[in-house]
PDB file of N, CA and C in Angstrom:
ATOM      1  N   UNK A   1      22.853   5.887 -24.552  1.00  0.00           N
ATOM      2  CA  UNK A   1      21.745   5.054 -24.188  1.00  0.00           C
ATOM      3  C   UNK A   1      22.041   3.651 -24.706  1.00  0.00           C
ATOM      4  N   UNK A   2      21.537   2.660 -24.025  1.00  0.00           N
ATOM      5  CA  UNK A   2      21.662   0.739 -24.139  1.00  0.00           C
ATOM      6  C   UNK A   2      20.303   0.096 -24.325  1.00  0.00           C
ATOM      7  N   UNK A   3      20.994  -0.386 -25.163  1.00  0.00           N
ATOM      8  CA  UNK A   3      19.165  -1.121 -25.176  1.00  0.00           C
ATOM      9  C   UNK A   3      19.697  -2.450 -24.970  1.00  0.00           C
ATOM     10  N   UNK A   4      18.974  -3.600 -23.998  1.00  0.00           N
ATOM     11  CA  UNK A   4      19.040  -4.724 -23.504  1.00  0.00           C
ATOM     12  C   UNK A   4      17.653  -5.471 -24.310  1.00  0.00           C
ATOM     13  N   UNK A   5      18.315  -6.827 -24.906  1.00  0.00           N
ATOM     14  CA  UNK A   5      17.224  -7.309 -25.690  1.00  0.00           C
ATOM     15  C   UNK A   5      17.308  -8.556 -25.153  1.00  0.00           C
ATOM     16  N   UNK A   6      15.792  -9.138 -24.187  1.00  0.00           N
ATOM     17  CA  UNK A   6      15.867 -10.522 -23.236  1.00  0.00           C
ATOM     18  C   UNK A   6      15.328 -11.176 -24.104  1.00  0.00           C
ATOM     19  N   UNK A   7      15.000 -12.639 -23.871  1.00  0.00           N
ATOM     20  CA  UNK A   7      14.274 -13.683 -24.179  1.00  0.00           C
ATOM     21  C   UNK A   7      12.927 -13.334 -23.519  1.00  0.00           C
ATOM     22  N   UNK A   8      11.506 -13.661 -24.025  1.00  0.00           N
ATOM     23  CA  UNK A   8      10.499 -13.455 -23.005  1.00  0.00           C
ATOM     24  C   UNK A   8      10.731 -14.295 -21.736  1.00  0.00           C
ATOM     25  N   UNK A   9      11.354 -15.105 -21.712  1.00  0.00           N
ATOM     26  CA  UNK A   9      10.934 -15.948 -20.509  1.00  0.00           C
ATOM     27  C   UNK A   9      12.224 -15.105 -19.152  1.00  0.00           C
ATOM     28  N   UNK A  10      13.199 -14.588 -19.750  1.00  0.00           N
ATOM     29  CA  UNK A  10      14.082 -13.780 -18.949  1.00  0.00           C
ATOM     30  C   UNK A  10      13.135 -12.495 -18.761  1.00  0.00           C
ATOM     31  N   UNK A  11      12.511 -11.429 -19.647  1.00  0.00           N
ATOM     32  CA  UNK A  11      12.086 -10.834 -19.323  1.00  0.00           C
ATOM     33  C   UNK A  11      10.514 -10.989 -18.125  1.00  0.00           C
ATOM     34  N   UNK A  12       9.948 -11.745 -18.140  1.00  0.00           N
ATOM     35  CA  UNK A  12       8.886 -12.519 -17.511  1.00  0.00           C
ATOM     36  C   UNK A  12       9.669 -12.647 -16.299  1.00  0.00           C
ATOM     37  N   UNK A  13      10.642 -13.229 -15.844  1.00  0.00           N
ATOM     38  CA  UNK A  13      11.634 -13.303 -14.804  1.00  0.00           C
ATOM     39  C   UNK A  13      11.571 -12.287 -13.447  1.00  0.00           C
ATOM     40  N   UNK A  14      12.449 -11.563 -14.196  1.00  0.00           N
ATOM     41  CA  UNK A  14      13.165  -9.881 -14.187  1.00  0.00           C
ATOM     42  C   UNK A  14      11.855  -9.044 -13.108  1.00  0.00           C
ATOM     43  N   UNK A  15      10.870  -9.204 -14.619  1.00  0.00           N
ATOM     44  CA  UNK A  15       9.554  -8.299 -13.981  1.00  0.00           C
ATOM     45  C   UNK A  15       8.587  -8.700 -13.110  1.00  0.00           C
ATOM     46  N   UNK A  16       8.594 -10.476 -12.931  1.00  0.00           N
ATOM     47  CA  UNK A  16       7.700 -10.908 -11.913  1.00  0.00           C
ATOM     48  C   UNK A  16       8.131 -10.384 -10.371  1.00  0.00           C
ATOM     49  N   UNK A  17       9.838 -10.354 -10.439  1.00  0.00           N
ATOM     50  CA  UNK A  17      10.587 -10.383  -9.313  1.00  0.00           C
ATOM     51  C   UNK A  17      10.280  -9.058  -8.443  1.00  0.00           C
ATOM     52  N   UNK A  18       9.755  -8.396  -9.255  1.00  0.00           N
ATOM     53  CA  UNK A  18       9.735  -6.279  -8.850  1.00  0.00           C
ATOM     54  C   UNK A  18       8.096  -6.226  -8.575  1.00  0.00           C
ATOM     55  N   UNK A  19       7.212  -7.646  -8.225  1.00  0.00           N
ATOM     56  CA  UNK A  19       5.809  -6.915  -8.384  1.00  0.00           C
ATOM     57  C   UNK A  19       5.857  -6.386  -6.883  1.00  0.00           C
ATOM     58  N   UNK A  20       5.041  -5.416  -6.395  1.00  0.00           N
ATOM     59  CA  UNK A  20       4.599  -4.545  -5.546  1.00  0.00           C
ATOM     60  C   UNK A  20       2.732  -5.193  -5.155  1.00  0.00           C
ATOM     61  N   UNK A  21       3.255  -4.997  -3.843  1.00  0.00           N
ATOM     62  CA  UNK A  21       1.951  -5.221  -2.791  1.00  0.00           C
ATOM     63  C   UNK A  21       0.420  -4.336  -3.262  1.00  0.00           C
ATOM     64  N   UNK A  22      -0.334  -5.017  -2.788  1.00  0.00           N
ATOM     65  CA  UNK A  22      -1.332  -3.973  -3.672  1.00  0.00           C
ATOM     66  C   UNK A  22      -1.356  -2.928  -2.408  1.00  0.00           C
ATOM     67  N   UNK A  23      -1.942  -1.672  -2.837  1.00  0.00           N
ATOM     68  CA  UNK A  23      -1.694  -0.704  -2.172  1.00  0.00           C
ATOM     69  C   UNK A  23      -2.931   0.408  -2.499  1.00  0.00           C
ATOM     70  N   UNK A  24      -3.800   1.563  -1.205  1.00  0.00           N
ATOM     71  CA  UNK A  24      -4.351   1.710  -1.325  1.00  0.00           C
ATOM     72  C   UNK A  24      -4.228   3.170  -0.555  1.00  0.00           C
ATOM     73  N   UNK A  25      -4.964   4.122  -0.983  1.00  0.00           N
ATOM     74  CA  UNK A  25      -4.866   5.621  -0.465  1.00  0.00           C
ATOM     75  C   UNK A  25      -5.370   5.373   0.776  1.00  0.00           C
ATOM     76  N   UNK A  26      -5.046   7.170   1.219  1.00  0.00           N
ATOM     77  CA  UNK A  26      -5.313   7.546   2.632  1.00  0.00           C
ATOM     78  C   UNK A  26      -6.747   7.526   2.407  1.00  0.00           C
ATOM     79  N   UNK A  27      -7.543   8.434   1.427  1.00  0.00           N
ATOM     80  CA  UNK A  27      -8.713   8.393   1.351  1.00  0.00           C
ATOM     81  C   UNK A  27      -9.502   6.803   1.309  1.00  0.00           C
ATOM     82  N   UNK A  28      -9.085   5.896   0.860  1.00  0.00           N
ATOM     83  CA  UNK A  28      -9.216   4.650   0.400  1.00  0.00           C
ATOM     84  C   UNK A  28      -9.198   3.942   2.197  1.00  0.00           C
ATOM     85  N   UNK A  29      -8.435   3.809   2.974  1.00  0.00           N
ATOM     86  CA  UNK A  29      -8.190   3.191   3.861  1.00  0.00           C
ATOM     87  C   UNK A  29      -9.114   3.923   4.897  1.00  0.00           C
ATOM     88  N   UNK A  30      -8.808   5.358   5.122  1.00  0.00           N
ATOM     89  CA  UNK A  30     -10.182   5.811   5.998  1.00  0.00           C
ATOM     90  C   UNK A  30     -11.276   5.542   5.341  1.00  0.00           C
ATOM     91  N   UNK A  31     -12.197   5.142   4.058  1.00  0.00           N
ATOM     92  CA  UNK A  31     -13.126   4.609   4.035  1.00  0.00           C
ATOM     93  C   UNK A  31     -13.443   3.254   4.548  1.00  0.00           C
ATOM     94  N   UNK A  32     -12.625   2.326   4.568  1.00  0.00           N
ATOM     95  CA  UNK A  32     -12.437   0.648   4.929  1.00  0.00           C
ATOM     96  C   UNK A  32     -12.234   0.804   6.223  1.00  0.00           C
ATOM     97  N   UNK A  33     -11.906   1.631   7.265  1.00  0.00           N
ATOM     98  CA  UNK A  33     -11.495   1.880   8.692  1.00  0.00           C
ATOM     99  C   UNK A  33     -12.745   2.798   9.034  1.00  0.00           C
ATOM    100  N   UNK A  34     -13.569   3.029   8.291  1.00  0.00           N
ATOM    101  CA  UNK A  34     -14.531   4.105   8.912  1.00  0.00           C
ATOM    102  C   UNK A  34     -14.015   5.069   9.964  1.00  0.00           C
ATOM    103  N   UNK A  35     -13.146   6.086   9.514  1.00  0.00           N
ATOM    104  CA  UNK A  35     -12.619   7.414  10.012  1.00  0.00           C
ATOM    105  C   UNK A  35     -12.779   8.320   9.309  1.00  0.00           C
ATOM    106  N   UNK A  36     -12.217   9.116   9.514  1.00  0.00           N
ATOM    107  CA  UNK A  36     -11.594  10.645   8.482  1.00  0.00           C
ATOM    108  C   UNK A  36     -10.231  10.196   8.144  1.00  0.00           C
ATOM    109  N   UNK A  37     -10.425  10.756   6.772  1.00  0.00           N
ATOM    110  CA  UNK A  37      -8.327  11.002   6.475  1.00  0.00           C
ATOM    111  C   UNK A  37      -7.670  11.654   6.938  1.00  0.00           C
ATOM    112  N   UNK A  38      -7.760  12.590   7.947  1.00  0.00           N
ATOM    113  CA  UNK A  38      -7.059  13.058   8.820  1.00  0.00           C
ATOM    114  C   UNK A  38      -6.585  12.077   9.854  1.00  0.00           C
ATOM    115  N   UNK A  39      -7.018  11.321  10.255  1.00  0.00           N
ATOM    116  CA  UNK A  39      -7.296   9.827  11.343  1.00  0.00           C
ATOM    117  C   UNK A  39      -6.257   9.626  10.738  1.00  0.00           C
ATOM    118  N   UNK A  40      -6.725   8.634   9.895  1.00  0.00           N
ATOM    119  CA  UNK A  40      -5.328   8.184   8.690  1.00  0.00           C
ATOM    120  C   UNK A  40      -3.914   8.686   8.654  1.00  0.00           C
ATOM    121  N   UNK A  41      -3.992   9.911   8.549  1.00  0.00           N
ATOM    122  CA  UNK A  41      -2.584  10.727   7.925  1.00  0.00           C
ATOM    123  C   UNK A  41      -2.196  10.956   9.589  1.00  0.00           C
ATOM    124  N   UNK A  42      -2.536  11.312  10.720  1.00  0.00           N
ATOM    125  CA  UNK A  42      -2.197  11.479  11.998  1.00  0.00           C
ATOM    126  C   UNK A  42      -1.399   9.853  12.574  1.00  0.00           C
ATOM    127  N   UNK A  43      -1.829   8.830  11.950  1.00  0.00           N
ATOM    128  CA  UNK A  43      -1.394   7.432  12.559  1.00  0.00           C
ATOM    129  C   UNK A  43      -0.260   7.225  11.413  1.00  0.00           C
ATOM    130  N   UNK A  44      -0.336   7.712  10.224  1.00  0.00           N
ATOM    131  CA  UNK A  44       0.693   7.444   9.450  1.00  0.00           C
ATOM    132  C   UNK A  44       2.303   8.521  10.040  1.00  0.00           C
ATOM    133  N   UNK A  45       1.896   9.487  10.684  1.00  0.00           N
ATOM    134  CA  UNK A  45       2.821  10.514  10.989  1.00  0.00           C
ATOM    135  C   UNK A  45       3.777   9.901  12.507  1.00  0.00           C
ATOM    136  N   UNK A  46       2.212   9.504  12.985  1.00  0.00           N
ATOM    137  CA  UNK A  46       2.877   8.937  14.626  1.00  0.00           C
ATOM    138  C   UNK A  46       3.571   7.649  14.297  1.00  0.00           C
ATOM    139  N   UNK A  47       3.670   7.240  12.951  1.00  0.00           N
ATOM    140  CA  UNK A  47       4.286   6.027  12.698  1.00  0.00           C
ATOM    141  C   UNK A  47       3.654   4.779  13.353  1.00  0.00           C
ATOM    142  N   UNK A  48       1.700   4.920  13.329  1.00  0.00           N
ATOM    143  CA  UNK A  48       1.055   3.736  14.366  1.00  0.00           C
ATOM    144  C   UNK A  48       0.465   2.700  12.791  1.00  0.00           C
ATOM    145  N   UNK A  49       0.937   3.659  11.986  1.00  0.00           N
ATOM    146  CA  UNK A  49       0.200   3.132  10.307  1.00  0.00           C
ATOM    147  C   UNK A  49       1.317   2.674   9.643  1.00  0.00           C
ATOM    148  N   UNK A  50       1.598   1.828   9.279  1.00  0.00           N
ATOM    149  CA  UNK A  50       3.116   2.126   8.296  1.00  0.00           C
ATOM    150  C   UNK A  50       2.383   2.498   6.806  1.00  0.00           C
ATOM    151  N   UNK A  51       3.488   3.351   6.110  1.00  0.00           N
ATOM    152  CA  UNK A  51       2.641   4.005   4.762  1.00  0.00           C
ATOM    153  C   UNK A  51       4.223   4.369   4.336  1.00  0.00           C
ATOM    154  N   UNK A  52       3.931   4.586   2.952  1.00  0.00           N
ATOM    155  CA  UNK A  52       4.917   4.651   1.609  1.00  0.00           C
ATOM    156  C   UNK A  52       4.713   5.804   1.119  1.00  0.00           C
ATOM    157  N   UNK A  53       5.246   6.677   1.010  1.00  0.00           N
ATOM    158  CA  UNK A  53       4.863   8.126   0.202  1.00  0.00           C
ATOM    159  C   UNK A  53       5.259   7.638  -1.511  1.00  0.00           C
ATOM    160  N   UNK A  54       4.140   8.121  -2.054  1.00  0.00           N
ATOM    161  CA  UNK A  54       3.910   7.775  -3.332  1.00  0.00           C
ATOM    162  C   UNK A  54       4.152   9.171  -4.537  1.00  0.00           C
ATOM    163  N   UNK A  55       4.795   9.698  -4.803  1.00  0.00           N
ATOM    164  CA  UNK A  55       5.126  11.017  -5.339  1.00  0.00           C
ATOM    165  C   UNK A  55       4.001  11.834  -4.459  1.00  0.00           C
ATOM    166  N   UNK A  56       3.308  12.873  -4.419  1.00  0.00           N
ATOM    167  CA  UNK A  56       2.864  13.703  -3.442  1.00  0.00           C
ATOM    168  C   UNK A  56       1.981  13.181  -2.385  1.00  0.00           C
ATOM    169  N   UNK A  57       1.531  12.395  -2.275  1.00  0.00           N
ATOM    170  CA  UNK A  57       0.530  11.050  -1.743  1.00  0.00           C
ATOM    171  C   UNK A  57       0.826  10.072  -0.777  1.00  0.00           C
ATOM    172  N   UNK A  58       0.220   9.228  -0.050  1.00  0.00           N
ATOM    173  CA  UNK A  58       0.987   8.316   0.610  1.00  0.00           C
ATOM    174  C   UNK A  58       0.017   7.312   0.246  1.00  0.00           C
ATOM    175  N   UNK A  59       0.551   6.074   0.685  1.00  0.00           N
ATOM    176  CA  UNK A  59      -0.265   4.957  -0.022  1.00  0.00           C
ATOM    177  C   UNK A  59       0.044   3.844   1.277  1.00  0.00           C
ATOM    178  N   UNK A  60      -0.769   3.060   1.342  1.00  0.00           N
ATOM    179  CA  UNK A  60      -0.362   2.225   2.570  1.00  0.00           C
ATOM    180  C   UNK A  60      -0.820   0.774   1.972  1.00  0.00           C
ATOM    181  N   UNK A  61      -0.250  -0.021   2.316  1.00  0.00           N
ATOM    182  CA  UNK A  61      -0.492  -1.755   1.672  1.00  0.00           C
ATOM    183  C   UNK A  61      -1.966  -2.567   2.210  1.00  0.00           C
ATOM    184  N   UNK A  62      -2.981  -2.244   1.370  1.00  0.00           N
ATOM    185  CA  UNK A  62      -4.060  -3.425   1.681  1.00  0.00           C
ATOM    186  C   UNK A  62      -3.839  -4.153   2.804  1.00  0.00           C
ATOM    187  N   UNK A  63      -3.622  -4.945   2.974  1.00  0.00           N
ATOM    188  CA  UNK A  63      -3.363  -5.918   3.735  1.00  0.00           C
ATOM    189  C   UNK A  63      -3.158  -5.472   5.234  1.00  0.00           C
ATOM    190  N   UNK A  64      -2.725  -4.692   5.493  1.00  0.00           N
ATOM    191  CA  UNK A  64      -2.604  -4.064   6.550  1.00  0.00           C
ATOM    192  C   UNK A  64      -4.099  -3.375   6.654  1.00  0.00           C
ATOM    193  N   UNK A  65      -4.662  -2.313   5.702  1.00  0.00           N
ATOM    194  CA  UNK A  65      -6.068  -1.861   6.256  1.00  0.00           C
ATOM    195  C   UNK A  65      -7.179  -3.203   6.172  1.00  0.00           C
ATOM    196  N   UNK A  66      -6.642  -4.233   5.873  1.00  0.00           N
ATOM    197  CA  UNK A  66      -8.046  -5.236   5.559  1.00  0.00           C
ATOM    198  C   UNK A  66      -7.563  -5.812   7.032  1.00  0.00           C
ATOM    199  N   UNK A  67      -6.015  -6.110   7.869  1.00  0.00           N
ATOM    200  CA  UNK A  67      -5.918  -6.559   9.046  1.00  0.00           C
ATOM    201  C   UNK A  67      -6.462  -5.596  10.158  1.00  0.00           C
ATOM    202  N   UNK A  68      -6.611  -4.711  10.035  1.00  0.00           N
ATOM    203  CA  UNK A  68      -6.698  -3.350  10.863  1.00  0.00           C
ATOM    204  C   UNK A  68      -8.232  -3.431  10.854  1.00  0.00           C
ATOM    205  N   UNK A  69      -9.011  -3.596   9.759  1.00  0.00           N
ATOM    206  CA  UNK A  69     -10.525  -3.471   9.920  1.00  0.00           C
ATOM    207  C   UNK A  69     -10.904  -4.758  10.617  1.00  0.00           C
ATOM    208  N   UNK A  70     -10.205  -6.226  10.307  1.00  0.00           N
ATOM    209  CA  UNK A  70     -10.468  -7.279  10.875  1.00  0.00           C
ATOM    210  C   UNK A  70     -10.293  -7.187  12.306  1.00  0.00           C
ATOM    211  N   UNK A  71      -9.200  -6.541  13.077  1.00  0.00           N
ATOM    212  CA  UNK A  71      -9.111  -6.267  14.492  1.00  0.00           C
ATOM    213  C   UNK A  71     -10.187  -5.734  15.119  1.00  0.00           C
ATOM    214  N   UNK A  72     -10.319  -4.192  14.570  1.00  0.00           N
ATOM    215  CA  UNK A  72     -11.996  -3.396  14.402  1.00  0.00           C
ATOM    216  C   UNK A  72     -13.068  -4.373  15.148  1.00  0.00           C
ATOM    217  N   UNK A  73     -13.539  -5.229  13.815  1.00  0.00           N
ATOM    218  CA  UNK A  73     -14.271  -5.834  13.926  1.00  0.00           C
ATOM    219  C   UNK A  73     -14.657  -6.953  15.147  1.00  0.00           C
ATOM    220  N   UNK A  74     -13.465  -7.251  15.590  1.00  0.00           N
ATOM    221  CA  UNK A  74     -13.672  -8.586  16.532  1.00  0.00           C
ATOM    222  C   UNK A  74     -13.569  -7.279  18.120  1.00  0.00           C
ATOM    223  N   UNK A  75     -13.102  -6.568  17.893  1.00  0.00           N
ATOM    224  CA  UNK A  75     -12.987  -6.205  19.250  1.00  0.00           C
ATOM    225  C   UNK A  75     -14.358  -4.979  19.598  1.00  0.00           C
ATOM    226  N   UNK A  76     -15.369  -4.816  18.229  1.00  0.00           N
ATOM    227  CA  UNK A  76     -16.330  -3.955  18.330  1.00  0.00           C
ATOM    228  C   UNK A  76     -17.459  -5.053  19.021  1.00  0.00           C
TER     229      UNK A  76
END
């Protein structure tokens, strides 16, 4: 085993570079889409959702269900 010892401002660097999109469940996104999670997990399968499997879970990026409800919205 290595142990690597940075400066904070290298480490601050390093770890800003790796942040991740915010991201939000199947259950989470069929609530903001007003569906079922089945809805959800059927569009994530047909590949009409893009989604990230998250160790047993899938997780799909905000931004996409907040664009997806905004479409919703203008075309309801």
């Amino acid at each position: 085993m290595s142990l690597r010892v940075l400066p904070a401002a290298d480490f601050d660097r390093l770890t800003e570079a790796a942040e991740l999109p915010a991201l939000v469940s199947v259950s989470e996104a069929a609530e903001e889409l007003g569906v079922s999670r089945q809805s959800i997990l059927k569009s994530i399968k047909t590949a009409k959702l893009p989604a990230a499997r998250v160790g047993d879970t899938w997780a799909v990026r905000k931004s996409v269900v907040q664009a997806r409800a905004r479409d919703n919205a203008e075309s309801a």
